[in-house]
C-alpha atoms as a PDB file:
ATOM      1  CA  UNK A   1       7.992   6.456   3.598  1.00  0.00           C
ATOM      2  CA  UNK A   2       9.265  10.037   3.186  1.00  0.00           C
ATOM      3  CA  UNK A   3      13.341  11.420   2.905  1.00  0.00           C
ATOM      4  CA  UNK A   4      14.609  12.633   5.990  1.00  0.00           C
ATOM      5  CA  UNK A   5      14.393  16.226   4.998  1.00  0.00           C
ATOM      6  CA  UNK A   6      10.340  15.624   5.454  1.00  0.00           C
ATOM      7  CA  UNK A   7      11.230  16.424   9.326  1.00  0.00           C
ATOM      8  CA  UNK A   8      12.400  18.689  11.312  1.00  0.00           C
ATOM      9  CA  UNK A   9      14.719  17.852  14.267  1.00  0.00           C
ATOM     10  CA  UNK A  10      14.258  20.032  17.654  1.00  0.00           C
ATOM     11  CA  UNK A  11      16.443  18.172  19.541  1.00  0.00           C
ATOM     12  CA  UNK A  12      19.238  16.067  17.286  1.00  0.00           C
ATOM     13  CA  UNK A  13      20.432  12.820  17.999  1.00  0.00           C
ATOM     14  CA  UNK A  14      23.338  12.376  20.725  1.00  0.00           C
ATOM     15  CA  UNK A  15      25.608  10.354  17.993  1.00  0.00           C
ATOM     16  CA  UNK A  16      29.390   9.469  19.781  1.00  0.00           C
ATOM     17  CA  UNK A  17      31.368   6.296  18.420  1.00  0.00           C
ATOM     18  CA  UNK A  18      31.936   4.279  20.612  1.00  0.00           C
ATOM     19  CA  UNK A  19      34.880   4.176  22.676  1.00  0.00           C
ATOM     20  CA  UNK A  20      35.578   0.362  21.297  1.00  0.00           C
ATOM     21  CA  UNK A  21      34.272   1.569  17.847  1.00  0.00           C
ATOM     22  CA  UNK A  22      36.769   3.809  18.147  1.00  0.00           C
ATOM     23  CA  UNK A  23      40.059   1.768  19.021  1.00  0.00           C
ATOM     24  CA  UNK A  24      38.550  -0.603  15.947  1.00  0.00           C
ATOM     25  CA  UNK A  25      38.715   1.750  13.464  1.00  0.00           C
ATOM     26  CA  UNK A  26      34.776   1.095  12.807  1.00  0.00           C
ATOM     27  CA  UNK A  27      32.875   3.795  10.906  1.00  0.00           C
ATOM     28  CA  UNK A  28      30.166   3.936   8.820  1.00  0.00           C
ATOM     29  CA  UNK A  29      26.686   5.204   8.184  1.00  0.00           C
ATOM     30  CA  UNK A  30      23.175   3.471   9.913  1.00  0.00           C
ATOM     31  CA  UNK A  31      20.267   3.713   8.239  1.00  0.00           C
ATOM     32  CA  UNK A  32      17.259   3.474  10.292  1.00  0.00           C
ATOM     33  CA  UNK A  33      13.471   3.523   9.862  1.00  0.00           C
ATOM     34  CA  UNK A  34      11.640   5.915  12.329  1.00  0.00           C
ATOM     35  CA  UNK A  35       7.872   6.160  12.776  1.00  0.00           C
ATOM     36  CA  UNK A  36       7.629   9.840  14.256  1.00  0.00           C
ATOM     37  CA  UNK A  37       4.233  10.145  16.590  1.00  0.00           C
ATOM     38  CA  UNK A  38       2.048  13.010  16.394  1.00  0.00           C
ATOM     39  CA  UNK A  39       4.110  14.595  19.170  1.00  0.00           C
ATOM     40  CA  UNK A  40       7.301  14.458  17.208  1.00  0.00           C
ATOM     41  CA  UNK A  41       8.754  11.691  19.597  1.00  0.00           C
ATOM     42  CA  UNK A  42      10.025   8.634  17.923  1.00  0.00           C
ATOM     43  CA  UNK A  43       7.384   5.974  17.915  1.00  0.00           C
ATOM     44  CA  UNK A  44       9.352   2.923  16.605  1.00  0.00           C
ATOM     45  CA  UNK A  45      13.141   3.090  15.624  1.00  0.00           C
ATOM     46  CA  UNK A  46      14.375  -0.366  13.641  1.00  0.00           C
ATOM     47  CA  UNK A  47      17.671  -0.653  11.731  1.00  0.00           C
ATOM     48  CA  UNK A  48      16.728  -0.436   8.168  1.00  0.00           C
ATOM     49  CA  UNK A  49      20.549  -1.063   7.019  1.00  0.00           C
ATOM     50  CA  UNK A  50      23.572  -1.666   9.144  1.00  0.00           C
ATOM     51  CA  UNK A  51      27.010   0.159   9.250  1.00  0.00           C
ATOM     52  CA  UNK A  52      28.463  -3.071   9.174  1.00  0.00           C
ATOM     53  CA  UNK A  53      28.995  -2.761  13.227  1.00  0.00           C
ATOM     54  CA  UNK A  54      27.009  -3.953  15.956  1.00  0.00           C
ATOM     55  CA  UNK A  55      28.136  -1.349  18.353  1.00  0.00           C
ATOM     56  CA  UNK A  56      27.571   1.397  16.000  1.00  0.00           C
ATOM     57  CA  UNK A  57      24.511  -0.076  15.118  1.00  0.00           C
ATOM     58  CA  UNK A  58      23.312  -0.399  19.022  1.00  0.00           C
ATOM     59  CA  UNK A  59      24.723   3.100  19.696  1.00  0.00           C
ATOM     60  CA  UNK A  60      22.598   4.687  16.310  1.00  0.00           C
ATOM     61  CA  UNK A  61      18.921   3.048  17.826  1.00  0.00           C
ATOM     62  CA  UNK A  62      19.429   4.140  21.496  1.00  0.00           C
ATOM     63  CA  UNK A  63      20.690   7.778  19.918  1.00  0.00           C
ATOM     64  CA  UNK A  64      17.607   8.785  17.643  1.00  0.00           C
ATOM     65  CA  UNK A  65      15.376   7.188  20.184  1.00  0.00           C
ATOM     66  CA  UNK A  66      16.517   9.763  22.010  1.00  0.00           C
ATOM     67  CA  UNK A  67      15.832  12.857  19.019  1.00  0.00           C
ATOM     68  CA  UNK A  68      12.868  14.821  18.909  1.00  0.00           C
ATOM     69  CA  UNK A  69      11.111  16.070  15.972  1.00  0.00           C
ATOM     70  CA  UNK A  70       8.669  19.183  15.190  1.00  0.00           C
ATOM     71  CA  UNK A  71       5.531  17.320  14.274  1.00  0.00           C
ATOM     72  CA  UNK A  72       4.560  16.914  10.838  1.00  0.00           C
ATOM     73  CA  UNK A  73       1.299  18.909  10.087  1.00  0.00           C
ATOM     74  CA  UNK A  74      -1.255  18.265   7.018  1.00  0.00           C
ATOM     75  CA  UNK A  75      -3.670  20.965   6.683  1.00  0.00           C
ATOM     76  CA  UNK A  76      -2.994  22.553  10.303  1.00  0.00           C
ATOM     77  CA  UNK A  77      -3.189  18.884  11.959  1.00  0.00           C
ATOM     78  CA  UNK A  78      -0.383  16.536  13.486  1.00  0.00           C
ATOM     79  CA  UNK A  79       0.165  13.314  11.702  1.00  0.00           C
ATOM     80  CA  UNK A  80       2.482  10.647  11.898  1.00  0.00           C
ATOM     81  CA  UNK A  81       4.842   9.694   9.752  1.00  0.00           C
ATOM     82  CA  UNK A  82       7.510   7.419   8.710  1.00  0.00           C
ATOM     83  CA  UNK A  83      10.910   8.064   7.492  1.00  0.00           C
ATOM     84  CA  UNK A  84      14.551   6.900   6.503  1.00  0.00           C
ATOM     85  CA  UNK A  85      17.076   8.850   8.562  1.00  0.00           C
ATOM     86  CA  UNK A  86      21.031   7.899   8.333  1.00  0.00           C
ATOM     87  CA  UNK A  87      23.569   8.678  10.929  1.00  0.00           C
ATOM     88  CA  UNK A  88      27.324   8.574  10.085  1.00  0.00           C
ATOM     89  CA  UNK A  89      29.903   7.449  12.151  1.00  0.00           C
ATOM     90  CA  UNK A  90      33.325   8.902  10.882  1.00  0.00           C
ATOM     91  CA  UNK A  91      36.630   8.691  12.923  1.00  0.00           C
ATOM     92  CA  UNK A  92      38.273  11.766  13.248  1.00  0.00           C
END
């Protein structure tokens, strides 16, 4: 599995706490395992750690599901790959 910083994003993740999230006071950071195809969509998203919210957790799948990535390259050709990626949730 490789560090986040072994992809690219070309369109981020649409991360919002949720409006309940929100009135709760919940914040925290996801960490999620994402198999990125050789098109740079996301294959397979899976929590890999929770924030210690469901809602937060819910809101952190449906938002990188919804990222795209440039697509990793060995030697000139596409690949897929798997890697850690973390989104925060921190009230403001």
């Amino acid at each position: 599995m490789l560090p986040p910083t072994a992809v690219q994003y070309l369109v981020l993740p649409p991360v919002e706490v949720p409006r309940l999230s929100r009135r709760a006071g919940e914040s925290g950071v996801v960490w999620l395992r994402v198999v990125v195809d050789v098109h740079g969509t996301p294959a397979q998203v899976q929590l890999q750690r929770s924030s210690g919210h469901a809602r937060l957790d819910e809101q952190a799948l449906w938002a990188m599901r919804q990222a795209r990535f440039k697509p990793h390259t060995e030697n000139g050709i596409p690949i897929e790959l798997e890697v850690t990626a973390p989104i925060e949730y921190a009230l403001e």
